[in-house]
N, C-alpha and C. Protein backbone atom coordinates (compact mmCIF):
# COMPACT_ATOMS: atom_id res chain seq x y z
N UNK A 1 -43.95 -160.24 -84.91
CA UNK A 1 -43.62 -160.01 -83.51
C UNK A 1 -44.40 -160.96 -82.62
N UNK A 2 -44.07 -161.37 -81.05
CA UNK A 2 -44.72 -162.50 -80.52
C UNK A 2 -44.82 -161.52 -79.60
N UNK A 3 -45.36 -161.60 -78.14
CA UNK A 3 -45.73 -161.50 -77.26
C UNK A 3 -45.04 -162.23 -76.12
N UNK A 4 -44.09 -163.31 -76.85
CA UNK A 4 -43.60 -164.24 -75.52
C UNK A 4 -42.50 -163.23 -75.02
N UNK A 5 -42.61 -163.47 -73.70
CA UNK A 5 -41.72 -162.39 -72.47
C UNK A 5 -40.34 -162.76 -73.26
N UNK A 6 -39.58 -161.86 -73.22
CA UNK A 6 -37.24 -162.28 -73.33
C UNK A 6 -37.07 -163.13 -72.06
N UNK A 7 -36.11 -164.27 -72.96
CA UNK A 7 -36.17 -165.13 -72.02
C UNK A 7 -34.62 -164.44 -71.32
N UNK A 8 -34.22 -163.94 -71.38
CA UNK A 8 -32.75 -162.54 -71.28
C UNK A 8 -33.13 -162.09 -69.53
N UNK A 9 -34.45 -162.12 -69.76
CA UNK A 9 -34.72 -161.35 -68.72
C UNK A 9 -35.10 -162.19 -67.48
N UNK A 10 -34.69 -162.54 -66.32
CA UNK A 10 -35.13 -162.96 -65.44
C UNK A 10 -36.31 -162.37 -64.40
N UNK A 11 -37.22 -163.69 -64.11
CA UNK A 11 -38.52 -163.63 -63.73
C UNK A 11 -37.87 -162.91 -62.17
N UNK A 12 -39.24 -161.89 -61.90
CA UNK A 12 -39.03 -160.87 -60.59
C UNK A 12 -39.04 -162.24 -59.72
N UNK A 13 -38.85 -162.12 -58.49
CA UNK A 13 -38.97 -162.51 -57.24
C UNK A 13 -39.95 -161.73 -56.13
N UNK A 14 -40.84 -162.59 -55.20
CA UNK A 14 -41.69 -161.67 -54.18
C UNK A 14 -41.41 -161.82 -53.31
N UNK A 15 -40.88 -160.49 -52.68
CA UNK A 15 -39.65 -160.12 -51.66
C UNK A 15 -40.91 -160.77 -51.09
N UNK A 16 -40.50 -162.15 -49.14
CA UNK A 16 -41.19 -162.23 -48.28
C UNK A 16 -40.58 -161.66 -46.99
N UNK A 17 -40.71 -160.96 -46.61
CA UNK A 17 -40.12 -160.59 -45.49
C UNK A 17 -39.51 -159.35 -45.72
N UNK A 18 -38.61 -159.08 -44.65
CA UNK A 18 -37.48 -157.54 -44.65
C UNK A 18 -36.31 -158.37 -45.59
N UNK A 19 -35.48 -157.47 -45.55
CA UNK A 19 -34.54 -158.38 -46.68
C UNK A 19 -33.16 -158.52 -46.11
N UNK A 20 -32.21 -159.77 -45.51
CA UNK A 20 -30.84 -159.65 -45.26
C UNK A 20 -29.96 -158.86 -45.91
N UNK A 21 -29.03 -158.56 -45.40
CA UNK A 21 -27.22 -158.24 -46.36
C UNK A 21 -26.74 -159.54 -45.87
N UNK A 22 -26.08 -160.08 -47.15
CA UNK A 22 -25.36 -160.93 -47.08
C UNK A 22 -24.49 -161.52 -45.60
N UNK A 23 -23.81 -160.10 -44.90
CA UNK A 23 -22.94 -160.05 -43.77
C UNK A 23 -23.98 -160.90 -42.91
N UNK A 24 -25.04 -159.66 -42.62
CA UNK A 24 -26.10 -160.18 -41.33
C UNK A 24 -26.60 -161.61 -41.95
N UNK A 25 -27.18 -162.44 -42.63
CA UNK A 25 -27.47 -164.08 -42.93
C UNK A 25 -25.94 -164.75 -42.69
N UNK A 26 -25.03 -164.38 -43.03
CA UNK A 26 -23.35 -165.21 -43.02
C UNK A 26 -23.32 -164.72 -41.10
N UNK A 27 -23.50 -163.58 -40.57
CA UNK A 27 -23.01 -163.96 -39.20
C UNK A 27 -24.33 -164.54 -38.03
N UNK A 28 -25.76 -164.41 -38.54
CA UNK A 28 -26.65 -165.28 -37.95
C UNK A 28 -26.51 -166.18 -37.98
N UNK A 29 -26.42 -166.98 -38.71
CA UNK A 29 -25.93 -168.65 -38.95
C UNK A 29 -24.58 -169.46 -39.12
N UNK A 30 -23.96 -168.43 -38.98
CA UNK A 30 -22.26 -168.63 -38.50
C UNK A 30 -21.66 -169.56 -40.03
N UNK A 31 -22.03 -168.55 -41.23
CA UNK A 31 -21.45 -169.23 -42.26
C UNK A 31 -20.27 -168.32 -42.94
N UNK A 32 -19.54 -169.40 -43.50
CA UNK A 32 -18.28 -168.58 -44.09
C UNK A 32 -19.01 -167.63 -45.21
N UNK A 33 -18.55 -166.56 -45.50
CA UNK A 33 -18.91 -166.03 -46.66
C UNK A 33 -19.22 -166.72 -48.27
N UNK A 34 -18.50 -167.32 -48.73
CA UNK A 34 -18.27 -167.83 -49.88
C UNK A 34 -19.72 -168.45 -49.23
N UNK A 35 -20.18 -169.14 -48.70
CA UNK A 35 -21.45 -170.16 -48.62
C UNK A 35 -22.80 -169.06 -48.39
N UNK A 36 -22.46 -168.32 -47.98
CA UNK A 36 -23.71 -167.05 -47.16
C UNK A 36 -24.12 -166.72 -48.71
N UNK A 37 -23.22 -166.37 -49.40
CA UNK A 37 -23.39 -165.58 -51.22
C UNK A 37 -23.73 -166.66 -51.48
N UNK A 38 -23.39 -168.16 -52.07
CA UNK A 38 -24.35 -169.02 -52.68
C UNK A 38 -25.36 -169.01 -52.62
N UNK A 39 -26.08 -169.09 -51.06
CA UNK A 39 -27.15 -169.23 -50.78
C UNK A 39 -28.34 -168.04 -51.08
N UNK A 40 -27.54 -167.02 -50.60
CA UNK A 40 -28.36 -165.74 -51.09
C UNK A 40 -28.16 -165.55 -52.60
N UNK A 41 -27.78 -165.87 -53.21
CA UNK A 41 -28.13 -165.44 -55.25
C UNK A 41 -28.60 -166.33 -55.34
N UNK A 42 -28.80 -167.65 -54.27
CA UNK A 42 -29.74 -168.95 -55.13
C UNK A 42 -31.21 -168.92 -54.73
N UNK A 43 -30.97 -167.97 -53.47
CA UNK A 43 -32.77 -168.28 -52.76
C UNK A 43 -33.36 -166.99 -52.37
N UNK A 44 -32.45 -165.56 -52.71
CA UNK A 44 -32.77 -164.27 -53.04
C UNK A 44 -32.50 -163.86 -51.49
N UNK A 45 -32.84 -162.35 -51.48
CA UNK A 45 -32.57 -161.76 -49.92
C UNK A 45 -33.45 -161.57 -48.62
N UNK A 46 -34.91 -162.76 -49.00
CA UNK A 46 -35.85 -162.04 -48.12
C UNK A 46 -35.62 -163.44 -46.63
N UNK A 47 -35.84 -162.75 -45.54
CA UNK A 47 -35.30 -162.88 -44.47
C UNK A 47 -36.02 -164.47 -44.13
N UNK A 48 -37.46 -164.28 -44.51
CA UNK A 48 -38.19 -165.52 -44.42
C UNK A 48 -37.89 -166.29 -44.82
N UNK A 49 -37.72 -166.59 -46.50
CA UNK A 49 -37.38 -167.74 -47.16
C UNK A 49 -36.18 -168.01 -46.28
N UNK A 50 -34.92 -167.42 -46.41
CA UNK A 50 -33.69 -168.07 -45.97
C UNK A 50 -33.58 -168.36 -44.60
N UNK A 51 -34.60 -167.92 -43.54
CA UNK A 51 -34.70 -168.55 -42.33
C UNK A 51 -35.52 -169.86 -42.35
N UNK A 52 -36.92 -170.50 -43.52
CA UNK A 52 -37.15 -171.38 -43.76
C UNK A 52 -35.89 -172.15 -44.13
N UNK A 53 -34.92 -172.13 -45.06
CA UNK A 53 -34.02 -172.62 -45.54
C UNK A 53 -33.24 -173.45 -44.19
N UNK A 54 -33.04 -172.29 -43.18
CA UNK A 54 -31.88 -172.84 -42.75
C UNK A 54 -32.63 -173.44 -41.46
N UNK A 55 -34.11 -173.51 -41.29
CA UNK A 55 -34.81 -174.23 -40.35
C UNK A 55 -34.50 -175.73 -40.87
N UNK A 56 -34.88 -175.48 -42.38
CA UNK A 56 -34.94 -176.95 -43.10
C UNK A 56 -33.58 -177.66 -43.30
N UNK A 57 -32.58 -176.28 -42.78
CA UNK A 57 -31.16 -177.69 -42.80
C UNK A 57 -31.01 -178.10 -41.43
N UNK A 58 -31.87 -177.36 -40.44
CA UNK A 58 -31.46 -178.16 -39.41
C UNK A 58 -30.53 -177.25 -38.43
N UNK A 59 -30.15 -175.82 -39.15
CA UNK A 59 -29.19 -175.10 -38.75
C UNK A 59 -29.82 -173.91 -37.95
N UNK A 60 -29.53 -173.80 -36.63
CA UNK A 60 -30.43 -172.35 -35.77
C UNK A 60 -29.37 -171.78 -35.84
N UNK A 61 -30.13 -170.05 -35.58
CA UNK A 61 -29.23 -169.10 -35.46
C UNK A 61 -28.11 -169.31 -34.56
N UNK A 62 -27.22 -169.02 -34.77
CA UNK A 62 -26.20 -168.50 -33.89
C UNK A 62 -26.03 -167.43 -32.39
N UNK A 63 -26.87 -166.42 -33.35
CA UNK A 63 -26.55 -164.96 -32.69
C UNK A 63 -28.41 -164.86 -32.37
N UNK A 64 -28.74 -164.43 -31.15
CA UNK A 64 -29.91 -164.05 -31.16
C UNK A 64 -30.17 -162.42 -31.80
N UNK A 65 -31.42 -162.73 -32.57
CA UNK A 65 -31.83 -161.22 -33.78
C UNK A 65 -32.62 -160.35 -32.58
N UNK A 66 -32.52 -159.07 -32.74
CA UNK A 66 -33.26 -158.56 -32.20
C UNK A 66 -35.00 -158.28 -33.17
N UNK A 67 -34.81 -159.16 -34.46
CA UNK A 67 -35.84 -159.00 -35.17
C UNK A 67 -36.68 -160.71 -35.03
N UNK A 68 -36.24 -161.40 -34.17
CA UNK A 68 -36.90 -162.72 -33.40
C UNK A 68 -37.66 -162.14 -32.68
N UNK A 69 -37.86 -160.57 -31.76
CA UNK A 69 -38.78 -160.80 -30.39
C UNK A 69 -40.28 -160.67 -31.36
């Protein structure tokens, strides 16, 4: 028997922030759905990372958050 982790199993993620629904990240940043889901299963649901993300494309919100004040 080994000790090495299943590689089956994917490594946790550390939630940073509160966490989006898909809807609320696709209508803050005014993206079609099909692109809102890429982005969220590629860079997970926490509100920070994917607001870094979309600082770093260059893309501001749309809709002002009431979780900005």
């Amino acid at each position: 028997m080994t000790d090495a982790p299943n590689a089956a199993t994917p490594a946790r993620r550390v939630l940073r922030g509160r966490p989006y629904s898909i809807s609320e990240f696709a209508r803050k940043y005014r993206l079609d759905d099909k692109e809102a889901k890429r982005l969220y299963e590629k860079f997970g649901p926490s509100a920070t990372e994917l607001d870094l993300l979309m600082a770093a494309k260059r893309r501001p919100p749309g809709l002002p958050s009431s979780l900005d004040a």
